[in-house]
N, C-alpha and C. Protein backbone atom coordinates (compact mmCIF):
# COMPACT_ATOMS: atom_id res chain seq x y z
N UNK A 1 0.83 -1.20 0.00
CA UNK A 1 0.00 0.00 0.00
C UNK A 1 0.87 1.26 0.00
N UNK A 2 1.97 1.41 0.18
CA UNK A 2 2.83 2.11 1.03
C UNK A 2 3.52 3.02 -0.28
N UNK A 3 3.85 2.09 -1.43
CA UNK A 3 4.23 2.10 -2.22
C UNK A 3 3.84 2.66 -3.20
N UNK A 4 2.38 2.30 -3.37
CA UNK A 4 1.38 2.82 -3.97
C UNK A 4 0.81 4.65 -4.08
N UNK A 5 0.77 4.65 -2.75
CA UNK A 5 0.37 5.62 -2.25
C UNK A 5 1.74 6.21 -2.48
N UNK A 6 3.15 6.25 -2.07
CA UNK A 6 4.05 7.05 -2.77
C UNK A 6 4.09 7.60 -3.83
N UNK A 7 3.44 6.64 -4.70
CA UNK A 7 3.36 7.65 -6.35
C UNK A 7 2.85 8.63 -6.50
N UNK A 8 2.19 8.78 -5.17
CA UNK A 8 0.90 10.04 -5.55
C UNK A 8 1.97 11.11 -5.36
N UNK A 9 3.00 10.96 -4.96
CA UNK A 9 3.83 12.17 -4.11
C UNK A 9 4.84 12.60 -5.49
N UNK A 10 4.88 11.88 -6.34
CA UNK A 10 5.60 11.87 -7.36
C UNK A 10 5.20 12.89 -8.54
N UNK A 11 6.24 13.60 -9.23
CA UNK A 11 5.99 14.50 -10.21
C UNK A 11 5.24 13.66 -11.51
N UNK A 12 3.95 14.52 -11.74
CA UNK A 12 3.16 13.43 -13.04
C UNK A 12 1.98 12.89 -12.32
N UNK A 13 2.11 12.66 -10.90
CA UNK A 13 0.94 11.53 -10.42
C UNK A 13 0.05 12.63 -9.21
N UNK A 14 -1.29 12.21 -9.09
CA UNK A 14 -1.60 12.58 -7.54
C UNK A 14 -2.72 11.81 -7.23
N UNK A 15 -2.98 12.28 -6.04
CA UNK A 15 -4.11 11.44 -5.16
C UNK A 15 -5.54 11.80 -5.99
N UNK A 16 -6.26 10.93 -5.92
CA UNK A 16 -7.94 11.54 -5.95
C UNK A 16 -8.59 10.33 -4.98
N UNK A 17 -9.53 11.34 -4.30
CA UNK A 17 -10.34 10.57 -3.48
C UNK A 17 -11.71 9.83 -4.05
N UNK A 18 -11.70 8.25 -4.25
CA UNK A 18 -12.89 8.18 -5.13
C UNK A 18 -14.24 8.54 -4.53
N UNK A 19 -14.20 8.72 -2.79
CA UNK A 19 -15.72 9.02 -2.08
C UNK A 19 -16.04 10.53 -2.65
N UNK A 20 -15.48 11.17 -3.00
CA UNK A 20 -15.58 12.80 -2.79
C UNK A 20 -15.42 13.21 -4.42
N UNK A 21 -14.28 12.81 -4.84
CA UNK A 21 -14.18 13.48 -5.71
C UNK A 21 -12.66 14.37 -5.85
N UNK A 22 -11.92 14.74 -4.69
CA UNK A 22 -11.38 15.77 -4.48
C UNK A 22 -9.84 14.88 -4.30
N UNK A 23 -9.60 16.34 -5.71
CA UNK A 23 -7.56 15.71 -5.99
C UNK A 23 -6.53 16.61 -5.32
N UNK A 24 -7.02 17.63 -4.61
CA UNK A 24 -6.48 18.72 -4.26
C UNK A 24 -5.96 18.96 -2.49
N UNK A 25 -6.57 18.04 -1.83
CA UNK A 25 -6.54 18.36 -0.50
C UNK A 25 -5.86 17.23 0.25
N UNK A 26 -4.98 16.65 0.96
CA UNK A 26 -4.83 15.45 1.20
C UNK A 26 -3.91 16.03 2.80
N UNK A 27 -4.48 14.72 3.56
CA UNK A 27 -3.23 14.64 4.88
C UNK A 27 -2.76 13.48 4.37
N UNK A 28 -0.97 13.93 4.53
CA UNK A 28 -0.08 12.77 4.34
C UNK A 28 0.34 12.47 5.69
N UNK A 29 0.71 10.79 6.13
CA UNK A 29 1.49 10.93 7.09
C UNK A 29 2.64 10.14 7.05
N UNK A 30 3.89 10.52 6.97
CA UNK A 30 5.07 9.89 6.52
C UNK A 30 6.30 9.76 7.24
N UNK A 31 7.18 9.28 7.26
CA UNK A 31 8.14 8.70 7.96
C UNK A 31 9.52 9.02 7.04
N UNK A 32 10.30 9.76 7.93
CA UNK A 32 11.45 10.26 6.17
C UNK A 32 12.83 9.88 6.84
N UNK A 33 13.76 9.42 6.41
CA UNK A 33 15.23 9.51 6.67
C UNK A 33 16.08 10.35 5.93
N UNK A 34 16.39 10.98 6.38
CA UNK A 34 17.27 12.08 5.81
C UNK A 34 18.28 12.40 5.98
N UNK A 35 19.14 13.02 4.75
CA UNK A 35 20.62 13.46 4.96
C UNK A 35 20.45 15.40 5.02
N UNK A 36 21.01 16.06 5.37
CA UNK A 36 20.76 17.80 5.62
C UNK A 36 22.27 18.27 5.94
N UNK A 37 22.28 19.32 5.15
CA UNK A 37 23.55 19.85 5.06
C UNK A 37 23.07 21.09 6.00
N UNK A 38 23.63 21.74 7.04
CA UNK A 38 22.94 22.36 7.83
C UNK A 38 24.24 23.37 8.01
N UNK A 39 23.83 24.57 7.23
CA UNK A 39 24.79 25.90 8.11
C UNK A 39 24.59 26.68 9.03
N UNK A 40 25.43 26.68 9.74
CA UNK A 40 25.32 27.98 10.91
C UNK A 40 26.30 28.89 10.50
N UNK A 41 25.26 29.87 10.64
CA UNK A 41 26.12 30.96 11.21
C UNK A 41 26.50 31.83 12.22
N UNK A 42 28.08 32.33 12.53
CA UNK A 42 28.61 32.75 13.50
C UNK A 42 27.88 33.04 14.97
N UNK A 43 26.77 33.69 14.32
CA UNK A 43 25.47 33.77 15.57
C UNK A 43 24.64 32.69 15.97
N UNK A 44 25.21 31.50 15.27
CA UNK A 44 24.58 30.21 15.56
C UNK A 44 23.31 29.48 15.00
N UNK A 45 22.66 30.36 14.50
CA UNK A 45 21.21 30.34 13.35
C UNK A 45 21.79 29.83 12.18
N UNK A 46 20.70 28.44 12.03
CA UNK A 46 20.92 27.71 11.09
C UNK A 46 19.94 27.70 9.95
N UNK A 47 20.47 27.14 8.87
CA UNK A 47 19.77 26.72 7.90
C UNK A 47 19.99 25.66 6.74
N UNK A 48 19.21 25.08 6.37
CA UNK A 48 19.37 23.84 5.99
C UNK A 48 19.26 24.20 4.04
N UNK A 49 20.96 23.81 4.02
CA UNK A 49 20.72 24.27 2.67
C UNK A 49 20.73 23.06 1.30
N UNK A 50 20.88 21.99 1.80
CA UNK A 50 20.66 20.95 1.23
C UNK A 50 19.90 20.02 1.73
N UNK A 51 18.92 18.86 1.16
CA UNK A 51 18.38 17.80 1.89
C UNK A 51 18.65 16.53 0.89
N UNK A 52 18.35 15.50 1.45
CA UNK A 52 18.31 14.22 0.35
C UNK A 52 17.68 13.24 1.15
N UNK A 53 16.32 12.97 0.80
CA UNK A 53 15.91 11.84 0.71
C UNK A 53 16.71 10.49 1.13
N UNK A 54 16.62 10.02 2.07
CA UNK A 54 17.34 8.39 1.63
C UNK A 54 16.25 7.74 1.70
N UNK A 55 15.32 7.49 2.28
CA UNK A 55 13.87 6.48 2.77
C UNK A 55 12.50 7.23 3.50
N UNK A 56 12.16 7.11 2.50
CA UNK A 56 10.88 7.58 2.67
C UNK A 56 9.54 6.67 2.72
N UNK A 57 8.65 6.30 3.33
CA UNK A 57 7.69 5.59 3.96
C UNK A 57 6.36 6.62 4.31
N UNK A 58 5.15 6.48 3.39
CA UNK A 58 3.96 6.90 3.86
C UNK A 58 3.14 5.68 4.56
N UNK A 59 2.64 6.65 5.49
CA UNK A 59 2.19 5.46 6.38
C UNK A 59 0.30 5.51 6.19
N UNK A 60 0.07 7.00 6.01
CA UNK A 60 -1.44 6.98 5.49
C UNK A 60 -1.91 8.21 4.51
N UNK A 61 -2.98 8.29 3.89
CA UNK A 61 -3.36 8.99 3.35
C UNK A 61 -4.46 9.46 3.53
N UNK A 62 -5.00 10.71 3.94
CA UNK A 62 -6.64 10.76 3.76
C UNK A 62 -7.19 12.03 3.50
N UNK A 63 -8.22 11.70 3.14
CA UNK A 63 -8.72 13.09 2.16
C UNK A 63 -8.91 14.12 3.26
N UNK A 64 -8.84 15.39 3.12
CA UNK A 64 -9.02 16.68 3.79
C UNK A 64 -10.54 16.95 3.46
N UNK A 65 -11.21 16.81 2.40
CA UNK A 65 -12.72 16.99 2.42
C UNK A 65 -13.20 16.08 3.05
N UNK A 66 -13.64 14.97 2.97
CA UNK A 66 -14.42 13.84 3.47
C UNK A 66 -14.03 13.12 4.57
N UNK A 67 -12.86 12.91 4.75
CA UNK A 67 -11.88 12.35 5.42
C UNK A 67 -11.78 10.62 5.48
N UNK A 68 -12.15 10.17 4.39
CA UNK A 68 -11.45 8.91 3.92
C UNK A 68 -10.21 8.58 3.40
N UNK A 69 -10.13 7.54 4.28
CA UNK A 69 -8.75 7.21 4.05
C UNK A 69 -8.90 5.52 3.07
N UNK A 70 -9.73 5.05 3.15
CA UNK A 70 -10.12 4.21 2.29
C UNK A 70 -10.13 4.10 0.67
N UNK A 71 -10.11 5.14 0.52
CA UNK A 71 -10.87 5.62 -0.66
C UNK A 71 -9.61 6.40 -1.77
N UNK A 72 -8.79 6.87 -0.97
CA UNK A 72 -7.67 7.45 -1.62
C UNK A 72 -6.79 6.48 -2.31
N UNK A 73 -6.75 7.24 -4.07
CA UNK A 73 -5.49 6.18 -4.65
C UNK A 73 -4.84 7.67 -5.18
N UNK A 74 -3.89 6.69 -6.32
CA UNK A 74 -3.24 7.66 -6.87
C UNK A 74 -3.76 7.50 -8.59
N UNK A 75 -3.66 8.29 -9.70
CA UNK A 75 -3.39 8.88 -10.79
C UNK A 75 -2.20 9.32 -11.27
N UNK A 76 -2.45 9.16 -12.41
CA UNK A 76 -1.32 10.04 -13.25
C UNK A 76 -2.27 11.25 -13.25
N UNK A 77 -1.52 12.36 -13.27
CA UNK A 77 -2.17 13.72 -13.70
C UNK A 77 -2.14 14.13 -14.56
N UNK A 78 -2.99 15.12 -15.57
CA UNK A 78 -3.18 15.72 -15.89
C UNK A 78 -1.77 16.67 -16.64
N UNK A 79 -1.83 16.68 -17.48
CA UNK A 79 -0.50 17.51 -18.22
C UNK A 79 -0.69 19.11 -18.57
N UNK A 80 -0.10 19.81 -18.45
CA UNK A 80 -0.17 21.38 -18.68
C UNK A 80 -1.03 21.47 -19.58
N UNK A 81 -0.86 21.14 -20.39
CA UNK A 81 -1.50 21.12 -21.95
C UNK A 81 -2.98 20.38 -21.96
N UNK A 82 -3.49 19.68 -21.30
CA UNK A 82 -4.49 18.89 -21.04
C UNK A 82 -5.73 20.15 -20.76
């Protein structure tokens, strides 16, 4: 499922909820491992100027209108031109 539902997160693809209707609104809840290149400066305030992905894991999906989580898949989307 996990997997699945990742595609939606992917450039080209997204969620649609089949109870509702609605491709636009979604709670993700996910689990990330990450690498972060993190600068400080002299005053100690940081900022993170690189990130990378290593493992990423969604654990659920559910619609922000209706609030099914059942019901949510993914699509390919829609192209500029479409």
């Amino acid at each position: 499922m996990s997997d699945e539902l990742l595609r939606g997160l992917e450039p080209g693809h997204r969620f649609r909820c089949d109870g509702c209707g609605n491709v636009t609104r979604f709670d993700v809840v996910s689990t990330a491992r990450t690498r972060r290149y993190h600068h400080f400066d002299l005053g100690g305030d940081a900022q993170v100027e690189e990130e990378e992905i290593l493992a990423l894991t969604i654990e659920s999906v559910s619609c922000r209108w209706c609030g099914a989580a059942d019901r949510v898949r993914t699509e390919t989307a829609p192209s500029a031109s479409d």
